[in-house]
PDB file of N, CA and C in Angstrom:
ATOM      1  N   UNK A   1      74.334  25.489 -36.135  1.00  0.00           N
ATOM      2  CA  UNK A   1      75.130  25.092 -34.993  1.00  0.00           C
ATOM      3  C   UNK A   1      75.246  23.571 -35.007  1.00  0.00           C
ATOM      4  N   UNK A   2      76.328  23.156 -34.541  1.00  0.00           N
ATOM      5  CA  UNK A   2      76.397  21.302 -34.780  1.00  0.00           C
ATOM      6  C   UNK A   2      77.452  21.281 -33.460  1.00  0.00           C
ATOM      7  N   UNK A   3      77.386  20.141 -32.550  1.00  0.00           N
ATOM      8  CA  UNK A   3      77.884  19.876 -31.628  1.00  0.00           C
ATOM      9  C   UNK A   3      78.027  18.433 -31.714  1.00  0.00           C
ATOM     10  N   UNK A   4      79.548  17.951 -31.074  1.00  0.00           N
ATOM     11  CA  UNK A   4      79.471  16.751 -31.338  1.00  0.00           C
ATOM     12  C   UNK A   4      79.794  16.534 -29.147  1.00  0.00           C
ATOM     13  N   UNK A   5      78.967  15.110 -28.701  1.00  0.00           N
ATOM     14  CA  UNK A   5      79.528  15.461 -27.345  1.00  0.00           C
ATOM     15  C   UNK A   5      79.925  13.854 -27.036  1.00  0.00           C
ATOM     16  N   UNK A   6      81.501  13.863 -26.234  1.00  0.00           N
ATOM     17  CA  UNK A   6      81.697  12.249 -26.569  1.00  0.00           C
ATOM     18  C   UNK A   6      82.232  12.040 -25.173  1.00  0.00           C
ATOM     19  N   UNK A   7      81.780  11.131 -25.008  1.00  0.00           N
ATOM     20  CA  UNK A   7      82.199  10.052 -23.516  1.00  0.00           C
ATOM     21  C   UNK A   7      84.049  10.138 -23.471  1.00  0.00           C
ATOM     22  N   UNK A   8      84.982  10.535 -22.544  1.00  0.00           N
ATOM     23  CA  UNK A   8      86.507  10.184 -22.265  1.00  0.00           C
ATOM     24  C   UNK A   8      86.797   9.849 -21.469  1.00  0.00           C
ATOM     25  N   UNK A   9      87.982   8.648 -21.532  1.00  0.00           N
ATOM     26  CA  UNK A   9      88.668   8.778 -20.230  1.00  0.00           C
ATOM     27  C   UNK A   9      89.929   9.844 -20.013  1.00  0.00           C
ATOM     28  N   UNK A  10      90.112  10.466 -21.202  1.00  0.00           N
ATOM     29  CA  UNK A  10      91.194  11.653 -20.577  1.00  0.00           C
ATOM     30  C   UNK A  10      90.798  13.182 -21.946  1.00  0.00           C
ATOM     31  N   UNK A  11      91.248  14.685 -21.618  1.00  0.00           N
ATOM     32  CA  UNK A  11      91.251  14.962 -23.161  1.00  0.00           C
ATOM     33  C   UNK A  11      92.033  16.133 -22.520  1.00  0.00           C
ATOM     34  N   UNK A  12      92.623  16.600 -23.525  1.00  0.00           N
ATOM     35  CA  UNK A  12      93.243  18.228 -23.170  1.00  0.00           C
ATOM     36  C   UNK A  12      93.132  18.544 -24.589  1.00  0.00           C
ATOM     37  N   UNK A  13      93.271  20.327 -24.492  1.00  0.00           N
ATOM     38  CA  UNK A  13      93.460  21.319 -25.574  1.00  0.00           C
ATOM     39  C   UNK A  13      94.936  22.040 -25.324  1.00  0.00           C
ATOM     40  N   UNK A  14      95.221  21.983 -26.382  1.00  0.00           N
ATOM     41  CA  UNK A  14      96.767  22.505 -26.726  1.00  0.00           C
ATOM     42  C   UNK A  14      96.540  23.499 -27.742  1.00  0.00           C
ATOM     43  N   UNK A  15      97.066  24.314 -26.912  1.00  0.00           N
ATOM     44  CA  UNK A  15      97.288  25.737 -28.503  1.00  0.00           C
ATOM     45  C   UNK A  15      98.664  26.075 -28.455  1.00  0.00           C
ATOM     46  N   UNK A  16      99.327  26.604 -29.221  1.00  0.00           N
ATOM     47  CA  UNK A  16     100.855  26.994 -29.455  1.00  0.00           C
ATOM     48  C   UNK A  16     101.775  26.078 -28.413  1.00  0.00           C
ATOM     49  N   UNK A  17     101.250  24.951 -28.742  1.00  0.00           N
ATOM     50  CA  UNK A  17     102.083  23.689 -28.371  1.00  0.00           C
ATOM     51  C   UNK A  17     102.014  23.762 -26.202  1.00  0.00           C
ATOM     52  N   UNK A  18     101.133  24.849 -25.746  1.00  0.00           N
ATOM     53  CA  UNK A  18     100.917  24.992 -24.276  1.00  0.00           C
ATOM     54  C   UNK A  18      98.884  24.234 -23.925  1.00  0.00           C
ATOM     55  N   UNK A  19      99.464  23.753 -23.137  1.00  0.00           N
ATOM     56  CA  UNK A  19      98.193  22.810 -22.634  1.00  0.00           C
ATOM     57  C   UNK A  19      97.227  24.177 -21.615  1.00  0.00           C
ATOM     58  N   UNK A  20      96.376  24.052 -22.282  1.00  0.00           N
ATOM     59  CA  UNK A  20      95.274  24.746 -22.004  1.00  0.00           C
ATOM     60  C   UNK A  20      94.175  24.739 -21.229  1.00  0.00           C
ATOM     61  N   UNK A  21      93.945  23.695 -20.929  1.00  0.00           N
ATOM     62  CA  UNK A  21      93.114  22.784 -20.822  1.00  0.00           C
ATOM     63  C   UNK A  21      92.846  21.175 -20.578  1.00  0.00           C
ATOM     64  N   UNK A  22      92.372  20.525 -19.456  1.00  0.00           N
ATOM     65  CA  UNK A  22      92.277  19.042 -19.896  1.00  0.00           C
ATOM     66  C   UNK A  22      91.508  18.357 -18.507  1.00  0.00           C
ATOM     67  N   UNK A  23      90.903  17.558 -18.700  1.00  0.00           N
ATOM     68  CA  UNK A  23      90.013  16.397 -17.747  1.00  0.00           C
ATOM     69  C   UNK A  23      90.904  15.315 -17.546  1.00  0.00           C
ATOM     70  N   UNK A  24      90.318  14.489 -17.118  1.00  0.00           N
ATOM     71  CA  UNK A  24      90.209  13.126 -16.712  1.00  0.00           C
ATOM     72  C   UNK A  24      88.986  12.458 -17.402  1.00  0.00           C
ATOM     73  N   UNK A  25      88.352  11.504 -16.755  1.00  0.00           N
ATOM     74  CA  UNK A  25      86.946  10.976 -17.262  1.00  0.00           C
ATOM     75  C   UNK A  25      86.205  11.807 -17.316  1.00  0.00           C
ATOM     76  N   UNK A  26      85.186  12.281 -18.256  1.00  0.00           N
ATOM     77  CA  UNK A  26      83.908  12.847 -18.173  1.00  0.00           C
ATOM     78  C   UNK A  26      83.674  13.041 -19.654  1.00  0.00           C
ATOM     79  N   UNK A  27      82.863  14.185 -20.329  1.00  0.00           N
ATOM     80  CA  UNK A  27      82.079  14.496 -21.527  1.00  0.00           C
ATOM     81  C   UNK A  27      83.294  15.335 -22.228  1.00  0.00           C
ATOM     82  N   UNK A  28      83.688  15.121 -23.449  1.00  0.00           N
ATOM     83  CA  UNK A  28      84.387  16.483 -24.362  1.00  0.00           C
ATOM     84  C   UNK A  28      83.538  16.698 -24.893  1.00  0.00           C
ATOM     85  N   UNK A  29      82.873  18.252 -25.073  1.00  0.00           N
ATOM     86  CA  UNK A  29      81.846  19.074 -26.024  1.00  0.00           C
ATOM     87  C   UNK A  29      82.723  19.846 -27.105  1.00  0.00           C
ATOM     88  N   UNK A  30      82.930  19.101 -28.245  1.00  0.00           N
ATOM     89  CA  UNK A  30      83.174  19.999 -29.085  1.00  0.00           C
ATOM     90  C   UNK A  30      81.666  21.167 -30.222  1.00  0.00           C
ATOM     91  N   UNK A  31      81.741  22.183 -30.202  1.00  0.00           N
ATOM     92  CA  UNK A  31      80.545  23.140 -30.702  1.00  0.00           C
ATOM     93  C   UNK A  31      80.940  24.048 -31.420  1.00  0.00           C
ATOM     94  N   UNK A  32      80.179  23.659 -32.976  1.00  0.00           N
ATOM     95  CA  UNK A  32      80.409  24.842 -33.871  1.00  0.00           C
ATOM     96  C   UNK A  32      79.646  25.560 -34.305  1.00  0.00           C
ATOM     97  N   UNK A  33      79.816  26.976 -33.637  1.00  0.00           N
ATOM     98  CA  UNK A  33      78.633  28.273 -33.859  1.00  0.00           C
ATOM     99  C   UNK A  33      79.349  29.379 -35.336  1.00  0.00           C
ATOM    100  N   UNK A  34      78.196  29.830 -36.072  1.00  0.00           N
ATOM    101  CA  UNK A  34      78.588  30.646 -37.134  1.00  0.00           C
ATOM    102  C   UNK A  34      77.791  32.095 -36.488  1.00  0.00           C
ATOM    103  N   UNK A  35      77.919  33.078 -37.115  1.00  0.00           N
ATOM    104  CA  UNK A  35      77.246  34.103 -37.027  1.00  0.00           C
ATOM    105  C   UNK A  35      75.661  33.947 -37.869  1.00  0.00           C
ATOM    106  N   UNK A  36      75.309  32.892 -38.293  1.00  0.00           N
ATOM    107  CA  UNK A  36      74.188  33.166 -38.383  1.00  0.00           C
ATOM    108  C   UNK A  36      73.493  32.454 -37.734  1.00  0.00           C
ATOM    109  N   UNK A  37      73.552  31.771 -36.602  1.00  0.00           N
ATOM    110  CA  UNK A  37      73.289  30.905 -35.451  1.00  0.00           C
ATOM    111  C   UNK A  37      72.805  32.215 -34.103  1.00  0.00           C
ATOM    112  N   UNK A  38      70.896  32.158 -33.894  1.00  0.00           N
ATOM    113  CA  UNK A  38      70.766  32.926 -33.126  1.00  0.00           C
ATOM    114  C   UNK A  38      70.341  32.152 -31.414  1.00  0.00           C
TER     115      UNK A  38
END
């Protein structure tokens, strides 16, 4: 598992070009889990 976690003043997630998601100031947690991560 590896996580990266970073200080913003703004962030959004976009999938099929539609906003999904998004803050203002605070933490973005990006986290990458595999299946062999218990």
């Amino acid at each position: 598992m590896r996580a990266v976690v970073q200080k913003v003043s703004s962030s959004k997630v976009t999938v099929d070009e539609e906003v999904v998601g998004q803050i203002n100031q605070g933490l973005m947690v990006l986290l990458g889990v595999t299946h062999d991560d218990t």
